[in-house]
Protein backbone atom coordinates (compact mmCIF):
# COMPACT_ATOMS: atom_id res chain seq x y z
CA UNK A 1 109.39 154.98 123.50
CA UNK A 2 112.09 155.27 126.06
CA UNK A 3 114.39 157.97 126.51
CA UNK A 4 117.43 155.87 125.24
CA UNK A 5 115.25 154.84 122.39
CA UNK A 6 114.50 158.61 121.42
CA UNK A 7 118.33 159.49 121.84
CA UNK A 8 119.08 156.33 118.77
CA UNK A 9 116.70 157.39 116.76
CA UNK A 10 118.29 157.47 112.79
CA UNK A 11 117.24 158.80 109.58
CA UNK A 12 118.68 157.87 106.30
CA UNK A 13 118.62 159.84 103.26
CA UNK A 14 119.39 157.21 100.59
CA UNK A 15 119.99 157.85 97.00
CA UNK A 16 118.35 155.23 94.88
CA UNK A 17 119.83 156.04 91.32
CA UNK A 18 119.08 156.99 87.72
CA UNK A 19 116.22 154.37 87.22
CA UNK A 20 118.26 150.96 86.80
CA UNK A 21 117.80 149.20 90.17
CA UNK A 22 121.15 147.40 89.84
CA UNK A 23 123.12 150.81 90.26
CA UNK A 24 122.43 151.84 93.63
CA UNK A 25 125.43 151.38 95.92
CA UNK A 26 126.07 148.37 98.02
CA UNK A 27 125.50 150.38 101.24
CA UNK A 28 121.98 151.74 100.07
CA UNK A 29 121.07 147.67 99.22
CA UNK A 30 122.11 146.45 102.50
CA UNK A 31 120.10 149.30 104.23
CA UNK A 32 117.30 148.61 102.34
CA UNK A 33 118.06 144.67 103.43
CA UNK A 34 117.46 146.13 106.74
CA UNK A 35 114.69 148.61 106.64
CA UNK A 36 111.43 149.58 108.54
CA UNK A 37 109.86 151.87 107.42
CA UNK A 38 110.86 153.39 103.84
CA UNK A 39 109.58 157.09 102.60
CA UNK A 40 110.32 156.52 98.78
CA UNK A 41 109.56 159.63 96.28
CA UNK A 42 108.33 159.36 92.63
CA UNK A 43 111.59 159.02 90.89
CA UNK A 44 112.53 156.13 92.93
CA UNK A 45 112.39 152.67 91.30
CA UNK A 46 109.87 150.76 92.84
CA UNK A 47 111.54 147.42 92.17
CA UNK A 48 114.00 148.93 95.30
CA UNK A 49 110.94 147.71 97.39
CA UNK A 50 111.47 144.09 96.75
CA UNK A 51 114.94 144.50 98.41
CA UNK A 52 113.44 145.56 101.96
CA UNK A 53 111.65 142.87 104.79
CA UNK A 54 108.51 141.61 103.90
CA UNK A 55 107.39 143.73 107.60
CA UNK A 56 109.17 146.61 106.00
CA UNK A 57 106.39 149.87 106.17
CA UNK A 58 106.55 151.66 102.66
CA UNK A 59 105.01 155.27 102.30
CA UNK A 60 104.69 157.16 99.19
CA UNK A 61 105.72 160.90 99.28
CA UNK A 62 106.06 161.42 95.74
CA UNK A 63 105.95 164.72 94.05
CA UNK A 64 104.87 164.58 90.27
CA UNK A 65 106.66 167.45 88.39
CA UNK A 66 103.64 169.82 87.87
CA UNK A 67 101.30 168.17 89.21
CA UNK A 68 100.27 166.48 92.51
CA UNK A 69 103.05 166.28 95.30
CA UNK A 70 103.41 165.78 98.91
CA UNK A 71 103.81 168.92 100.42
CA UNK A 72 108.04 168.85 101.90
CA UNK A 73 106.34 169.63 105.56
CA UNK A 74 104.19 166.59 105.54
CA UNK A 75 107.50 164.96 104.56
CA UNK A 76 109.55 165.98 107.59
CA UNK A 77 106.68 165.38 109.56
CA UNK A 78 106.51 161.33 108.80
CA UNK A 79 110.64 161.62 108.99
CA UNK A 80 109.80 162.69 112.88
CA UNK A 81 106.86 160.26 113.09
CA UNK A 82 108.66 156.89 111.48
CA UNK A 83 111.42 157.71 113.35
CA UNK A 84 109.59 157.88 116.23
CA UNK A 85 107.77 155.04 115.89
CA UNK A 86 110.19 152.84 114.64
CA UNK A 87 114.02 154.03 115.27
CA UNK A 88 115.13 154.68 112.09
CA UNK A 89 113.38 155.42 108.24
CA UNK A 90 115.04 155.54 105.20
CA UNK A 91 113.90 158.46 102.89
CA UNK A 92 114.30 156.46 99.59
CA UNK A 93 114.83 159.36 96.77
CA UNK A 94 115.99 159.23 92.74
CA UNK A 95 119.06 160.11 91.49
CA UNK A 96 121.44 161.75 94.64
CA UNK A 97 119.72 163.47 97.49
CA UNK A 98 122.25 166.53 97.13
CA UNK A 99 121.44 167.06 93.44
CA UNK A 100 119.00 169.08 93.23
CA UNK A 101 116.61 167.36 95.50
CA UNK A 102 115.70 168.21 99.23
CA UNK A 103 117.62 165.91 100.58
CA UNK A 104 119.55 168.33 102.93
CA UNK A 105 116.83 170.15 104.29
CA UNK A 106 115.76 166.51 105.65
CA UNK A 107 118.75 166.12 107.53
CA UNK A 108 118.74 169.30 108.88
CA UNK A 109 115.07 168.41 110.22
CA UNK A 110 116.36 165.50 111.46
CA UNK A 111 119.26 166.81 113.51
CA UNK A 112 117.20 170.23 114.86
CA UNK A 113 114.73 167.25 116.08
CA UNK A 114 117.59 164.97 117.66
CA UNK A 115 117.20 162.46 114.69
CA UNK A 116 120.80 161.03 113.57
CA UNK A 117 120.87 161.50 109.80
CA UNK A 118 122.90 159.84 107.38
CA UNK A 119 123.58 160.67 103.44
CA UNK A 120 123.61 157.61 101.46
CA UNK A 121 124.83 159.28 97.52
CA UNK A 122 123.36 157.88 94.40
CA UNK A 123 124.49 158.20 90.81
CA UNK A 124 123.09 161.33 89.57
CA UNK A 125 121.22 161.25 86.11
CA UNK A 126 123.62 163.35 84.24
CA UNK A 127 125.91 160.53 84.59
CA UNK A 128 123.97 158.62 82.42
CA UNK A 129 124.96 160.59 79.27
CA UNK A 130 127.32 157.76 79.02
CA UNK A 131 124.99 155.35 78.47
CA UNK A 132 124.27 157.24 75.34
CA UNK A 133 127.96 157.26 74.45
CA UNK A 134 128.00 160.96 75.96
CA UNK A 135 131.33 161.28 78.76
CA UNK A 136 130.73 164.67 80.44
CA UNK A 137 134.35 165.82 80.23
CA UNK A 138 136.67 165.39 77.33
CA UNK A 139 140.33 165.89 77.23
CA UNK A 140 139.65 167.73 73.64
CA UNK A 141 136.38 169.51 74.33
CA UNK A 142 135.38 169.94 77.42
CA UNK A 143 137.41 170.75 80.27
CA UNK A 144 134.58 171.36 83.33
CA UNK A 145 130.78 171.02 84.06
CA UNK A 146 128.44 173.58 84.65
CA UNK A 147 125.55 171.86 86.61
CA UNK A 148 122.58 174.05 86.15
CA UNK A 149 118.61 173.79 87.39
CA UNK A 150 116.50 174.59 84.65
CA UNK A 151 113.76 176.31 86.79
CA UNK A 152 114.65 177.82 90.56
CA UNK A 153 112.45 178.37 92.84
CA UNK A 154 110.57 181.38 91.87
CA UNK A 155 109.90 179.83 88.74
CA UNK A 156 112.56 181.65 86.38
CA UNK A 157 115.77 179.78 84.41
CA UNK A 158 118.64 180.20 86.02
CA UNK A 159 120.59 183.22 84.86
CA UNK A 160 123.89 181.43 85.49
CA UNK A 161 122.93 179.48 81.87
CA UNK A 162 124.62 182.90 80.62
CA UNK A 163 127.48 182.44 82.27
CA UNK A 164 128.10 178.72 81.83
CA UNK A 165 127.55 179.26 77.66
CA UNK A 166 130.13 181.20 78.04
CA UNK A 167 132.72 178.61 78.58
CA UNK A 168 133.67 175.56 76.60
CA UNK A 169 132.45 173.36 79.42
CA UNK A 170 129.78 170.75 79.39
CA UNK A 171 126.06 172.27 80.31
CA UNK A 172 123.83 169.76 82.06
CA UNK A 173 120.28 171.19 83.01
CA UNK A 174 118.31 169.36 85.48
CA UNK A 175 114.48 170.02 85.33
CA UNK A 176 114.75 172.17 82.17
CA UNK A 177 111.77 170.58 79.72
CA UNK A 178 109.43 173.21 80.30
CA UNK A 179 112.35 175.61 79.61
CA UNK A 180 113.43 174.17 76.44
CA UNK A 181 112.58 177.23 74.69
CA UNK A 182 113.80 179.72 76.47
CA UNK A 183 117.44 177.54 76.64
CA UNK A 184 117.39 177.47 72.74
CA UNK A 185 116.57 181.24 72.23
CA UNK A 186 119.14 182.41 75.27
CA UNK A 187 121.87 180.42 72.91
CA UNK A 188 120.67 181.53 69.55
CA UNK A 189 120.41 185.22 71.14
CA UNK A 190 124.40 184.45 71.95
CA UNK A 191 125.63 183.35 68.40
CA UNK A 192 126.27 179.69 69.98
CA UNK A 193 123.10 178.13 68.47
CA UNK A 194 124.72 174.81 66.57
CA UNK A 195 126.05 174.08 69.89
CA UNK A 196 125.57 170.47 69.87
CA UNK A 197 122.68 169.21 72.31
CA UNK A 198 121.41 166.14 73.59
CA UNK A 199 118.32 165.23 75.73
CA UNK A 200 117.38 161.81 77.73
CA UNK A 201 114.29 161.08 79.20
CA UNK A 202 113.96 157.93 81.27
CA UNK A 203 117.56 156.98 81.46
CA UNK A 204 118.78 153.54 82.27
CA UNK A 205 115.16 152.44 81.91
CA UNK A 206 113.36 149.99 79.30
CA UNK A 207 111.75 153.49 78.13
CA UNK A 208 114.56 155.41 77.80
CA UNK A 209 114.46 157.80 74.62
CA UNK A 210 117.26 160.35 73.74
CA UNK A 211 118.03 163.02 71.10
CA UNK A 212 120.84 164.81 69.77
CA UNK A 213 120.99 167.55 67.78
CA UNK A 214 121.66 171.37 68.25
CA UNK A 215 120.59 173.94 70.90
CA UNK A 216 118.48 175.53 68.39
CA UNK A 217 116.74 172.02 67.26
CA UNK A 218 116.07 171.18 71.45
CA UNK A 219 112.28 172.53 71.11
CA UNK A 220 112.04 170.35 67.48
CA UNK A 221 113.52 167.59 69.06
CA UNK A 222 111.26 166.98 71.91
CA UNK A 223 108.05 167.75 69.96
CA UNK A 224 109.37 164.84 67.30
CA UNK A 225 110.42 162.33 69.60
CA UNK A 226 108.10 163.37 72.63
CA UNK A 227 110.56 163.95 75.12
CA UNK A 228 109.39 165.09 78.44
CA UNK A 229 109.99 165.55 82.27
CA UNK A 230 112.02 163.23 83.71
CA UNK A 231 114.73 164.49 81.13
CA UNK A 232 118.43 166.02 81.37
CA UNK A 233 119.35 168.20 78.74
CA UNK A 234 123.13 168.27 78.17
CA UNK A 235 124.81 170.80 76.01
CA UNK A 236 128.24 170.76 74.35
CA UNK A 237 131.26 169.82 72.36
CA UNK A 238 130.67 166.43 73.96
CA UNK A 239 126.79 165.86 72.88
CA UNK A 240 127.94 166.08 69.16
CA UNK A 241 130.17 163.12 69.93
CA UNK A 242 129.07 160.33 67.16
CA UNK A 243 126.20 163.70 66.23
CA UNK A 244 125.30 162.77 62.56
């Protein structure tokens, strides 16, 4: 490529959504309209794909949760080679890039590499507790969120789950499944066991499947109902809305 071409060379980091392929935003449809190459992760709905040029390259760099991934280097190294090649790739991921995902350290890789990048947001899935009749805030119950990764880096729950039980806000835990029973016992250890609780797996999806009950019940619950990763786990006045 030229040296002009190198100096327009673009990266978008696109957020495709919960699941439901009708709630990404406008912009991310008309980029995907548009595309040329698309890096799309596991979360992503495939049925996104039918939106891009029939000429439109599509790589998979998904990363199943505990299992087999695409290393994040051999990411940013097709971000550099796409873009390269082509002038500008998407990097298709669920949910919102900025939530919990890597989406950042993309652009950054981008820009230290002279790549233009661009943050397309997506709705996040712990916005679709309403779909389950769940708002996140409540005028009566809840006043704030505390917005919590269930498992950091090094492998340990986050020890800011003490401090958000704490409060009377809402408690939404990304990527907390195989924590479930440490998250019941840190609230039963804390007196706040009844808590009300709800988990969704799959949201906005034909598969969808959800739960409500108490922080105590969350390991019971997803044994019964076999609830697994992809799930949110949201805890609060607000989950026991409609709670029978």
């Amino acid at each position: 490529m030229s040296p002009i071409d190198l100096q327009n060379r673009r990266l978008y980091v696109l957020g495709a959504g919960p699941g439901d392929p009708e709630l990404i935003t406008l912009k991310g449809y008309r980029l995907l309209q548009q595309a040329k190459v698309v890096l799309y992760d596991n979360l992503a709905n495939t049925d996104l794909l039918k939106f891009v040029p029939q000429n439109c390259e599509l790589v998979y760099v998904g990363k199943h949760p505990y299992g087999e991934y695409t290393p994040q280097e051999r990411i940013h190294e097709l971000i550099l080679e796409k873009a390269t090649q082509h002038g500008e790739v998407i990097r298709m991921k669920g949910g919102d890039p900025f939530i919990f995902g890597r989406g950042y350290e993309e652009i950054l890789f981008a820009q230290a590499h002279n790549i233009d990048a661009f943050y397309i947001p997506g709705i996040t899935s712990m916005q679709t507790a309403g779909f389950a009749g769940v708002p996140l805030t409540h005028r009566t119950l809840s006043e704030g969120i505390w917005v919590i990764t269930g498992t950091k880096k090094d492998g340990r729950l986050s020890t800011d789950l003490k401090l958000a039980m704490k409060s009377n806000a809402t408690v939404v835990i990304y990527m907390g499944m195989k924590k479930i029973n440490e998250i019941a016992n840190a609230y039963i250890e804390e007196g706040r066991g009844e808590v009300p609780a709800l988990i969704i797996q799959h949201a906005t999806l034909s598969k969808e499947k959800s739960a409500k009950g108490t922080v105590a019940e969350l390991p019971f619950l997803a044994e019964k109902y076999g609830l697994t990763h992809p799930a949110i786990i949201i805890i609060g006045e607000v989950a026991g809305i409609g709670l029978r």
